[in-house]
C-alpha atoms as a PDB file:
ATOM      1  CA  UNK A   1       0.000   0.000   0.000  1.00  0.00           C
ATOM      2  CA  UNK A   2       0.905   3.665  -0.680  1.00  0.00           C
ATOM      3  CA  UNK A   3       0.061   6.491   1.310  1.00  0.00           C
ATOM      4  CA  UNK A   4       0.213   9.608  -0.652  1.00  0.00           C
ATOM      5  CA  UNK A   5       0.223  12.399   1.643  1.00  0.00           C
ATOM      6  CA  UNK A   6       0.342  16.251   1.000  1.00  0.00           C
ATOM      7  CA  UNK A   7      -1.766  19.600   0.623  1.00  0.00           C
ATOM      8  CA  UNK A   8      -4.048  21.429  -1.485  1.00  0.00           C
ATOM      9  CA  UNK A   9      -2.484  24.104  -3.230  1.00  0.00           C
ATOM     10  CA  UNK A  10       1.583  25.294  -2.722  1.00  0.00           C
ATOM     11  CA  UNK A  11       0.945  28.773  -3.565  1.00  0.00           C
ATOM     12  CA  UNK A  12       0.247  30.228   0.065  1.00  0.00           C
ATOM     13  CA  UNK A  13       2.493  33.334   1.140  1.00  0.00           C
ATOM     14  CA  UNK A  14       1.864  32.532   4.531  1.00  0.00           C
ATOM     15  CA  UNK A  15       4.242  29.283   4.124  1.00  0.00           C
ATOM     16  CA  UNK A  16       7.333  31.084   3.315  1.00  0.00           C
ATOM     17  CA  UNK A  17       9.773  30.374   6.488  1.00  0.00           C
ATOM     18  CA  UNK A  18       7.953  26.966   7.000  1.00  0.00           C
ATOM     19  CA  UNK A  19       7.747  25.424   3.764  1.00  0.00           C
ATOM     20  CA  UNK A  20       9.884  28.063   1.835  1.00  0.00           C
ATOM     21  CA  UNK A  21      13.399  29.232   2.686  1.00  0.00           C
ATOM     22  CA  UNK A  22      12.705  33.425   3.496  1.00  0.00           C
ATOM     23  CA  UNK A  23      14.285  34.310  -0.179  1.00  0.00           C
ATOM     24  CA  UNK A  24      13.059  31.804  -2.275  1.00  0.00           C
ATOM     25  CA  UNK A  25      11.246  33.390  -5.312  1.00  0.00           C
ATOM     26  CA  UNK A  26       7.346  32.111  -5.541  1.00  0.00           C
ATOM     27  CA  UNK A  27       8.182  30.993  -8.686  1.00  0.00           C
ATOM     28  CA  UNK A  28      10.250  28.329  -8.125  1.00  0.00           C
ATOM     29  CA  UNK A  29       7.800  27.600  -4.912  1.00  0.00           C
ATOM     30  CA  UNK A  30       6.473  24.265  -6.943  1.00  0.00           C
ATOM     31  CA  UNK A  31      10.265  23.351  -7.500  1.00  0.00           C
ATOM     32  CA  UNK A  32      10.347  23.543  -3.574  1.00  0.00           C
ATOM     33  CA  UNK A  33       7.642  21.658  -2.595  1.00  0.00           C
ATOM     34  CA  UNK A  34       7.882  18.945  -4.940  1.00  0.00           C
ATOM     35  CA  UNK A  35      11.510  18.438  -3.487  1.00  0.00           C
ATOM     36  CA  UNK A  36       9.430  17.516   0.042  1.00  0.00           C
ATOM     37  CA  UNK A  37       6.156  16.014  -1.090  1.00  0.00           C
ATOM     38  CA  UNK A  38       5.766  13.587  -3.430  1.00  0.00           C
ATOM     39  CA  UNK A  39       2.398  14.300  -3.915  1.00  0.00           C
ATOM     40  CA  UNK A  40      -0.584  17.802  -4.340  1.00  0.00           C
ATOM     41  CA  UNK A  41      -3.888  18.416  -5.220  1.00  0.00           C
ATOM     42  CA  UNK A  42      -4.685  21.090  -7.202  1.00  0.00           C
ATOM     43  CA  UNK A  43      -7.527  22.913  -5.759  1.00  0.00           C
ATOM     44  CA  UNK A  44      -7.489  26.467  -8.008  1.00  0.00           C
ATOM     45  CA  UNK A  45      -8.404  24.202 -10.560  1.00  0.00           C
ATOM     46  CA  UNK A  46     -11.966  24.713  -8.986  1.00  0.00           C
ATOM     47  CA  UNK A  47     -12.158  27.821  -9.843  1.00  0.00           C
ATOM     48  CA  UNK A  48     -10.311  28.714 -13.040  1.00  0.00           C
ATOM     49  CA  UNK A  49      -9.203  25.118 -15.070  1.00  0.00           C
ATOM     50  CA  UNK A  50      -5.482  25.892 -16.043  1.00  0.00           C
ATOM     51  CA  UNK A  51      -4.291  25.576 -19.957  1.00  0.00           C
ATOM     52  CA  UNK A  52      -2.672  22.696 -21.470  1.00  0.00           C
ATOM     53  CA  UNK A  53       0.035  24.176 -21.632  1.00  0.00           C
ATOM     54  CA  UNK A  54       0.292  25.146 -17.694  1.00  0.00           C
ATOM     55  CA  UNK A  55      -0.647  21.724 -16.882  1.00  0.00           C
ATOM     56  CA  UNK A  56       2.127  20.333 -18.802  1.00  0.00           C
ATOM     57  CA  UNK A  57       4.647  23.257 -17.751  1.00  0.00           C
ATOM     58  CA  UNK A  58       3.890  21.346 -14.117  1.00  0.00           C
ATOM     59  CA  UNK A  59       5.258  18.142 -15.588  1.00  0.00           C
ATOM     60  CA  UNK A  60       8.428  19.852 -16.557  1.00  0.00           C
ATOM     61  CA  UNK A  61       8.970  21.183 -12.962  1.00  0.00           C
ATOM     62  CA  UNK A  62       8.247  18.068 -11.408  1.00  0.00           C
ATOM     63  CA  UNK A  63       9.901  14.738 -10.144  1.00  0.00           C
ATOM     64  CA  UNK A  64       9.409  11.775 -12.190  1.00  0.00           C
ATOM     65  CA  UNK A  65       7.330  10.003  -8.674  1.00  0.00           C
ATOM     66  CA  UNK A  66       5.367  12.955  -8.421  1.00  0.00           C
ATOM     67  CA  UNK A  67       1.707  12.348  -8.556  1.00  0.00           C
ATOM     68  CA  UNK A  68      -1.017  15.622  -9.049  1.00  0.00           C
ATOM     69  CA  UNK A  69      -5.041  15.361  -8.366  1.00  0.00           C
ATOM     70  CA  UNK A  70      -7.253  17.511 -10.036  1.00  0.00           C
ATOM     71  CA  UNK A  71     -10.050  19.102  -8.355  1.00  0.00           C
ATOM     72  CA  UNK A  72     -12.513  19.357 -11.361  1.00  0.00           C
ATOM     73  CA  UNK A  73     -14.116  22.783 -12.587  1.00  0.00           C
ATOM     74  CA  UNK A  74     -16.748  24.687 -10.763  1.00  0.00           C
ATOM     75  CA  UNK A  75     -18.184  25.125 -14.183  1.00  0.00           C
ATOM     76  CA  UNK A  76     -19.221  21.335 -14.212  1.00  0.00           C
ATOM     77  CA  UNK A  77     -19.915  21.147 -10.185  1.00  0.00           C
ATOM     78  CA  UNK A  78     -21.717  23.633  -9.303  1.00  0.00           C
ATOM     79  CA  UNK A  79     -22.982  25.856 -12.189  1.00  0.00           C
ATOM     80  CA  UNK A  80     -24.123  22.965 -14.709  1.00  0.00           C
ATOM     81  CA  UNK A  81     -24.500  20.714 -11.196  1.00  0.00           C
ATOM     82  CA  UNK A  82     -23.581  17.468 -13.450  1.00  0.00           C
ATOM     83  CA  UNK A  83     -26.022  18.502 -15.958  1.00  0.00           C
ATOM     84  CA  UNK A  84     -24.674  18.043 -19.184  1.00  0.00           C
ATOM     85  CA  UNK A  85     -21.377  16.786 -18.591  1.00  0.00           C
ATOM     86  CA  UNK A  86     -19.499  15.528 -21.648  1.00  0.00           C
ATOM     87  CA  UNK A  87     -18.263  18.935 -22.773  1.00  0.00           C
ATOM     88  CA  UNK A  88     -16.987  19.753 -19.448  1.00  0.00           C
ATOM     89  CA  UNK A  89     -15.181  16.748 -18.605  1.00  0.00           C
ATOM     90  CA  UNK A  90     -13.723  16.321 -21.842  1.00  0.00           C
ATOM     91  CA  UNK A  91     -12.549  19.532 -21.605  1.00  0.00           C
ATOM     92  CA  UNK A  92     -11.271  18.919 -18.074  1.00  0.00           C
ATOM     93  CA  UNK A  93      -9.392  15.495 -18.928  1.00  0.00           C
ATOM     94  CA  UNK A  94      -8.139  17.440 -22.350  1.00  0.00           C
ATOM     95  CA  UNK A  95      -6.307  20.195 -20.216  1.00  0.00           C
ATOM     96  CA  UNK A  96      -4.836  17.501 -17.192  1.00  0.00           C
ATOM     97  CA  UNK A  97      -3.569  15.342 -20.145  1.00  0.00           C
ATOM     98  CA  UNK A  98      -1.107  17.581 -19.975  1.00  0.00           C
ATOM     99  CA  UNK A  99       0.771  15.985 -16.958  1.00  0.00           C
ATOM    100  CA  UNK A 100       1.018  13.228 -18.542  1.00  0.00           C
ATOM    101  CA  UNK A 101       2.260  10.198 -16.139  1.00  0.00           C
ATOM    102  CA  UNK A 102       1.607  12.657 -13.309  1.00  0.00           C
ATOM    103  CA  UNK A 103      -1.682  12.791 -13.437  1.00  0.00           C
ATOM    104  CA  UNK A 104      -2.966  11.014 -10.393  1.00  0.00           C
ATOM    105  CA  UNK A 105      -6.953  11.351  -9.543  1.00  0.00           C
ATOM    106  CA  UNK A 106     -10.027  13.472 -10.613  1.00  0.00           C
ATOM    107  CA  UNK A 107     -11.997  15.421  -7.472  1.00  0.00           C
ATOM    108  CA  UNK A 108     -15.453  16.278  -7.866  1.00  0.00           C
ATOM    109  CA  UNK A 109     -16.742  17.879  -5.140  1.00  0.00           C
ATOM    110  CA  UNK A 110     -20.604  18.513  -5.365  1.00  0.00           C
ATOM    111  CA  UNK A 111     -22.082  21.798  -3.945  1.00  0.00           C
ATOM    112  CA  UNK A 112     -23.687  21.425  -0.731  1.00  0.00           C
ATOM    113  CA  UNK A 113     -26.878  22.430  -2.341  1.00  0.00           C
ATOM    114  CA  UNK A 114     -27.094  19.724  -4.658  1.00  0.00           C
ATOM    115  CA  UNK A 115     -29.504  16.923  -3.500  1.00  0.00           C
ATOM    116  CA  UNK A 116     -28.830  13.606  -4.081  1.00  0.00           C
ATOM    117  CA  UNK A 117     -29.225  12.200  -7.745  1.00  0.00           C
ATOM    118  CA  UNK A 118     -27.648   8.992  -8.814  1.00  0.00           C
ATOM    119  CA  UNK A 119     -28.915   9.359 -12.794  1.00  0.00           C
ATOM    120  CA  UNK A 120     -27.013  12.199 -12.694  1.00  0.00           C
ATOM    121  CA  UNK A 121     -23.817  11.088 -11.166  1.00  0.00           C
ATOM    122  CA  UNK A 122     -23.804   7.910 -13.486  1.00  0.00           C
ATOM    123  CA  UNK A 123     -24.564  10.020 -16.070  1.00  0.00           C
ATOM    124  CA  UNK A 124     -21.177  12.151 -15.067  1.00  0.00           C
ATOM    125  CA  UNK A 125     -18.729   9.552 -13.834  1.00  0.00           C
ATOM    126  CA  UNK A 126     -19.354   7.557 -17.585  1.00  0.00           C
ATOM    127  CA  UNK A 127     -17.679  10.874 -19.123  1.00  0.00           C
ATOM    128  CA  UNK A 128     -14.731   9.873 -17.552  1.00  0.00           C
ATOM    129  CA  UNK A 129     -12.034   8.170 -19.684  1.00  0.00           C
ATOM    130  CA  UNK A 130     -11.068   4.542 -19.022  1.00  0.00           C
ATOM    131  CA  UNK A 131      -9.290   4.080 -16.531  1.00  0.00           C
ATOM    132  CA  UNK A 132      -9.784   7.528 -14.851  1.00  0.00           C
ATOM    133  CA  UNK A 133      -9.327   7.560 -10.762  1.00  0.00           C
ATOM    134  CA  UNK A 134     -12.669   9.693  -9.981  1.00  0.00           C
ATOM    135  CA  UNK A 135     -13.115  10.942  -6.157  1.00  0.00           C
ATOM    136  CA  UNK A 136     -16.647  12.040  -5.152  1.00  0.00           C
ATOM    137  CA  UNK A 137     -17.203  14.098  -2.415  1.00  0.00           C
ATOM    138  CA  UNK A 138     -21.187  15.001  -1.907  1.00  0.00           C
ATOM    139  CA  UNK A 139     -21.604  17.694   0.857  1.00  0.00           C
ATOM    140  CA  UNK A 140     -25.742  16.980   1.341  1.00  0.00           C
ATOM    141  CA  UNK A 141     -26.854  14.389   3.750  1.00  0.00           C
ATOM    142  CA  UNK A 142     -29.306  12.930   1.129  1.00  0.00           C
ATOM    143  CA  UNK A 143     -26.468  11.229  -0.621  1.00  0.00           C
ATOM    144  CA  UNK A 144     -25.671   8.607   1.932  1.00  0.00           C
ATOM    145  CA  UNK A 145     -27.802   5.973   0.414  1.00  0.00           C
ATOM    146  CA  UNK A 146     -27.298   2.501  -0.656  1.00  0.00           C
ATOM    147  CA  UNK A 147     -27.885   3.103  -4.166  1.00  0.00           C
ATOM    148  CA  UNK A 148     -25.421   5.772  -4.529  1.00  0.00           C
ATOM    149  CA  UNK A 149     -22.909   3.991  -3.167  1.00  0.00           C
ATOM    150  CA  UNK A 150     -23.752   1.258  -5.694  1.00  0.00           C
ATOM    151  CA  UNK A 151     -23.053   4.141  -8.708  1.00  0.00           C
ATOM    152  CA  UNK A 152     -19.666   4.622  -7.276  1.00  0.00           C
ATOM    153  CA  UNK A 153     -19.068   0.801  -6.446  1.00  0.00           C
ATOM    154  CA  UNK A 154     -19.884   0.215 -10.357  1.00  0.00           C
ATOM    155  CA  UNK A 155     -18.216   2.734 -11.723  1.00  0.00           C
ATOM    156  CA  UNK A 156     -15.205   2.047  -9.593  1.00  0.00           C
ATOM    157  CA  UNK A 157     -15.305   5.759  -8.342  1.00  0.00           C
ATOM    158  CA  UNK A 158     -13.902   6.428  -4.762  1.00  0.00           C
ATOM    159  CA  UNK A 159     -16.138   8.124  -2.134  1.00  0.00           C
ATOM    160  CA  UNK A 160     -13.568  10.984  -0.804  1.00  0.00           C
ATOM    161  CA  UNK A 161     -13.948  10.821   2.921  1.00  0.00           C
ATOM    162  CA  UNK A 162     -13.411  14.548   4.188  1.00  0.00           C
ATOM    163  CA  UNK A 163     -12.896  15.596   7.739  1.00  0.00           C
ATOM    164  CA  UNK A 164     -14.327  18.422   9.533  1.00  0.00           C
ATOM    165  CA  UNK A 165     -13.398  19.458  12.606  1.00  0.00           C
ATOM    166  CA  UNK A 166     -11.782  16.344  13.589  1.00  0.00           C
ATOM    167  CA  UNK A 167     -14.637  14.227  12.558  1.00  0.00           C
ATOM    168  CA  UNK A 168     -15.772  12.089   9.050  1.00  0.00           C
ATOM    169  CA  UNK A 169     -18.321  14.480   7.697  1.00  0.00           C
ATOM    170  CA  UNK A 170     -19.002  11.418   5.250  1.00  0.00           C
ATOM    171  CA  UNK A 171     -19.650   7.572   5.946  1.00  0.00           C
ATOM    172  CA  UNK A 172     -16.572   5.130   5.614  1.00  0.00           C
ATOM    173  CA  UNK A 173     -17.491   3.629   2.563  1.00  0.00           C
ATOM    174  CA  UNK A 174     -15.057   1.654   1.086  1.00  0.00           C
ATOM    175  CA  UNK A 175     -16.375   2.161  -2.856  1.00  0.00           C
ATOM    176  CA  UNK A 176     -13.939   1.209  -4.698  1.00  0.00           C
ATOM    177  CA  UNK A 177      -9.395  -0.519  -4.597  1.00  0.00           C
ATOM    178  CA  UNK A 178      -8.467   3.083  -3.805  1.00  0.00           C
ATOM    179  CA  UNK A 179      -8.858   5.876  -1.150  1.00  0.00           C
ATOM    180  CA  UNK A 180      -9.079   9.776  -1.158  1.00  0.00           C
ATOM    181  CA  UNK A 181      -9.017  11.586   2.444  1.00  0.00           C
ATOM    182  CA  UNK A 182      -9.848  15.653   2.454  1.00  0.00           C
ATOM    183  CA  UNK A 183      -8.757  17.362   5.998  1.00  0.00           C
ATOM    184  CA  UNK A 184     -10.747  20.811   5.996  1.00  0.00           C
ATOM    185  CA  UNK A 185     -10.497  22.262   9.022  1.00  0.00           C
ATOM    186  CA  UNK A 186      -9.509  20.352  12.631  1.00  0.00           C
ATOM    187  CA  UNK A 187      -9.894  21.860  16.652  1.00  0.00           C
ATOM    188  CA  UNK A 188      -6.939  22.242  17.884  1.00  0.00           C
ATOM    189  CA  UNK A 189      -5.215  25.515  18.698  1.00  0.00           C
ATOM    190  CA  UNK A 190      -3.954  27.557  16.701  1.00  0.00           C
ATOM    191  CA  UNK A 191      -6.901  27.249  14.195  1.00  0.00           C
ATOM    192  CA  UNK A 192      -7.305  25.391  11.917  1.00  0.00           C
ATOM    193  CA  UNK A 193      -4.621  22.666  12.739  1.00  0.00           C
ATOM    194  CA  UNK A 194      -5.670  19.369  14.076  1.00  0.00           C
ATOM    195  CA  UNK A 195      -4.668  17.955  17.046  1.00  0.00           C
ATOM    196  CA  UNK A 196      -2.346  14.156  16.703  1.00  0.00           C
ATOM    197  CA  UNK A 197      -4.837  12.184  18.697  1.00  0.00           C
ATOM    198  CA  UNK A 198      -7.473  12.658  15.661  1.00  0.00           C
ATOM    199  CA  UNK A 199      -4.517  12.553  12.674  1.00  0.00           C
ATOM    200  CA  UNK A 200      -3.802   8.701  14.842  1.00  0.00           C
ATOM    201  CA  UNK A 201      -7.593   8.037  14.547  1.00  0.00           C
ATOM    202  CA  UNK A 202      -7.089   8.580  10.947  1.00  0.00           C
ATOM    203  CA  UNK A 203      -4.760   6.636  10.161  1.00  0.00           C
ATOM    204  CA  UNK A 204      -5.629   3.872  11.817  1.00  0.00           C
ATOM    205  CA  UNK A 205      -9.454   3.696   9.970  1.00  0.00           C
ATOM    206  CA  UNK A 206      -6.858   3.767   6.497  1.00  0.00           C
ATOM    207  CA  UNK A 207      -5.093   1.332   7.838  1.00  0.00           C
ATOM    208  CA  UNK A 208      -8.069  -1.150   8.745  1.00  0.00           C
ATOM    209  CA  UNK A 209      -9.659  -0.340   5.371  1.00  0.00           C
ATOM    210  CA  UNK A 210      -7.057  -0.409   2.509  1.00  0.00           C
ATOM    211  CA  UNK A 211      -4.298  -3.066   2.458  1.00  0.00           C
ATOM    212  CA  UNK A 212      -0.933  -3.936   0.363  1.00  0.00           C
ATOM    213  CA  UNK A 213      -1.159  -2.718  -3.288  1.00  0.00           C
ATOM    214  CA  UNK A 214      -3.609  -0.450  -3.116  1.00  0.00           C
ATOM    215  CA  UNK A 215      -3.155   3.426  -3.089  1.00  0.00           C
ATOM    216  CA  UNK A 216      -4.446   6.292  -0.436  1.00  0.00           C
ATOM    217  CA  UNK A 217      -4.689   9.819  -1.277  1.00  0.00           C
ATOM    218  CA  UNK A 218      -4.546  12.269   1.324  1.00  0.00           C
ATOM    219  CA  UNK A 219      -4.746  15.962   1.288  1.00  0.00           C
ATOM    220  CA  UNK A 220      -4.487  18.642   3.943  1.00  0.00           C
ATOM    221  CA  UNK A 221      -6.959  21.860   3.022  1.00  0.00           C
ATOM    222  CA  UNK A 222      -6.693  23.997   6.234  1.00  0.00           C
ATOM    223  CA  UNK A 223      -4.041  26.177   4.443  1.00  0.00           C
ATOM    224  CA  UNK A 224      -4.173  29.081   6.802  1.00  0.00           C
ATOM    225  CA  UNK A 225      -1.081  29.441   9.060  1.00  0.00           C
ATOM    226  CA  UNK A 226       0.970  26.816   7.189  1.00  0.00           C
ATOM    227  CA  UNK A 227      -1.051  24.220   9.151  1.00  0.00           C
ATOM    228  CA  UNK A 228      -1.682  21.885   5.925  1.00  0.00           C
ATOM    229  CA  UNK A 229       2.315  21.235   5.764  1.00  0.00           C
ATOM    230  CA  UNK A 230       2.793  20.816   9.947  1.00  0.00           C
ATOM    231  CA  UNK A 231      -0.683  18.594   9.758  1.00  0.00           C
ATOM    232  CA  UNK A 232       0.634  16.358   6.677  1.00  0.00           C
ATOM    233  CA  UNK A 233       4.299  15.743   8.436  1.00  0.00           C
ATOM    234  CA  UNK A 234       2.199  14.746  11.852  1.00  0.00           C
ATOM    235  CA  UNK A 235       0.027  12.559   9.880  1.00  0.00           C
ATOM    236  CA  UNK A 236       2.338  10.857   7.979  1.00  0.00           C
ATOM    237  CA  UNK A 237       4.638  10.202  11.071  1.00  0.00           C
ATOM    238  CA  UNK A 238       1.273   8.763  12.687  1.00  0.00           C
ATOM    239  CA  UNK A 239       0.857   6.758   9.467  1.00  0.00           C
ATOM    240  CA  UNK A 240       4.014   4.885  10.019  1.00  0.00           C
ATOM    241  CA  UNK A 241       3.417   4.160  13.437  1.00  0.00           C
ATOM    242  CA  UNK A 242       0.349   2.541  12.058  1.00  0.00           C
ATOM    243  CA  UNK A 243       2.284   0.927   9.913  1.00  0.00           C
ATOM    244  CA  UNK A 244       1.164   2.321   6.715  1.00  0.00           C
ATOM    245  CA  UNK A 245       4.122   3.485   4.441  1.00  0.00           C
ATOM    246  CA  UNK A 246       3.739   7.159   3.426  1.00  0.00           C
ATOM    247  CA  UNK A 247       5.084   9.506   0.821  1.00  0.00           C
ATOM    248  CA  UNK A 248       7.878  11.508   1.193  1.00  0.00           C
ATOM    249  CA  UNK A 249       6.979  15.159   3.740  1.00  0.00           C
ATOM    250  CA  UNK A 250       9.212  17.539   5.106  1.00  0.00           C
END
């Protein structure tokens, strides 16, 4: 098993002297953090998709055992809310082809308006090439239902299990060989880092769910105060204890 661990995002001013040595130009910042995690998701994505051309200038920058997620568009997610997806996905897998053998998984996080509607999200997740590692993360209670978990089970999508506040705000389901893990905000002080005793409880629901050969993605989103990189080196030293191999962190 693999344990991919890192953060959403690397462009964050406030991690220069954590993350970043004090004069180290932002634009080598990727150069940087690449050299420490092994692993990001990219989370602007959301809200403007990046060219080609950007996507494969990441490539470039990049390790060869560096692996990116994609947070899909807004545009698909919460404007056309899975309506009509085949442009926008196409469009979407078009632009990430661009990493080439970097390209890790596809998040589509659903607005937390959006009620439950598995036509819809079958509908979507066929769009997908072949092949395509597609993370679902619904934010409305009316989701958790067995026949939405059956869309994902079929069509071998993973059910991202995100954290708020220290707890699952999703069930466990295990939907598919592979795992995605969102942390968005935990308790302890300062805010929003999260305390080890809930990063151990963490890692050891991985650990009892996913075993050898399969793959783990998990991202730290509570950005502010460079608590995303501190959080991600906790967790992954609370990974090994659990004996779960992570990625490389700082």
């Amino acid at each position: 098993m693999t344990l991919f661990v890192g953060t959403s995002g690397w462009q964050y001013k406030d991690w220069r002297g954590v993350l970043y040595p004090a004069g180290c130009p932002a634009r080598l910042w990727l150069e940087e953090y690449a050299a420490r995690f092994a692993t990001v998701e990219i989370n602007n994505a959301f809200y403007r998709l990046p060219t080609r051309e950007t996507f494969e200038s990441w490539r470039e920058r990049t390790p060869p055992d560096f692996v990116v997620a994609v947070k899909a568009s807004r545009y698909l997610s919460h404007i056309k809310r899975l309506r009509d997806p085949e442009e926008p996905v196409r469009r979407l897998m078009s632009h990430a082809a661009g990493l080439g053998d970097r390209l890790g998984p596809v998040l589509l996080q659903l607005p937390p308006t959006l009620r439950a509607d598995t036509e819809l999200l079958d509908t979507c997740l066929s769009c997908f090439p072949a092949g395509t590692r597609v993370a679902v993360e619904p934010r409305h209670d009316s989701w958790w239902t067995p026949e939405v978990r059956e869309v994902l089970e079929s069509r071998g999508a993973a059910l991202c299990w995100a954290d708020v506040r220290s707890r699952p705000a999703t069930p466990l389901w295990r939907t598919t060989d592979w795992g995605y893990v969102r942390f968005h905000v935990g308790r302890a002080r300062a805010w929003p880092h999260y305390g080890l005793q809930s990063l151990k409880s963490w890692a050891e629901r991985i650990a009892d769910t996913w075993s050898e050969g399969e793959d783990v993605f998990a991202f730290f989103n509570n950005d502010p105060n460079a608590a995303a990189v501190k959080d991600a080196v906790l967790f992954a030293r609370a990974a090994e204890r659990a004996g779960l191999p992570p990625t490389r962190t700082p």
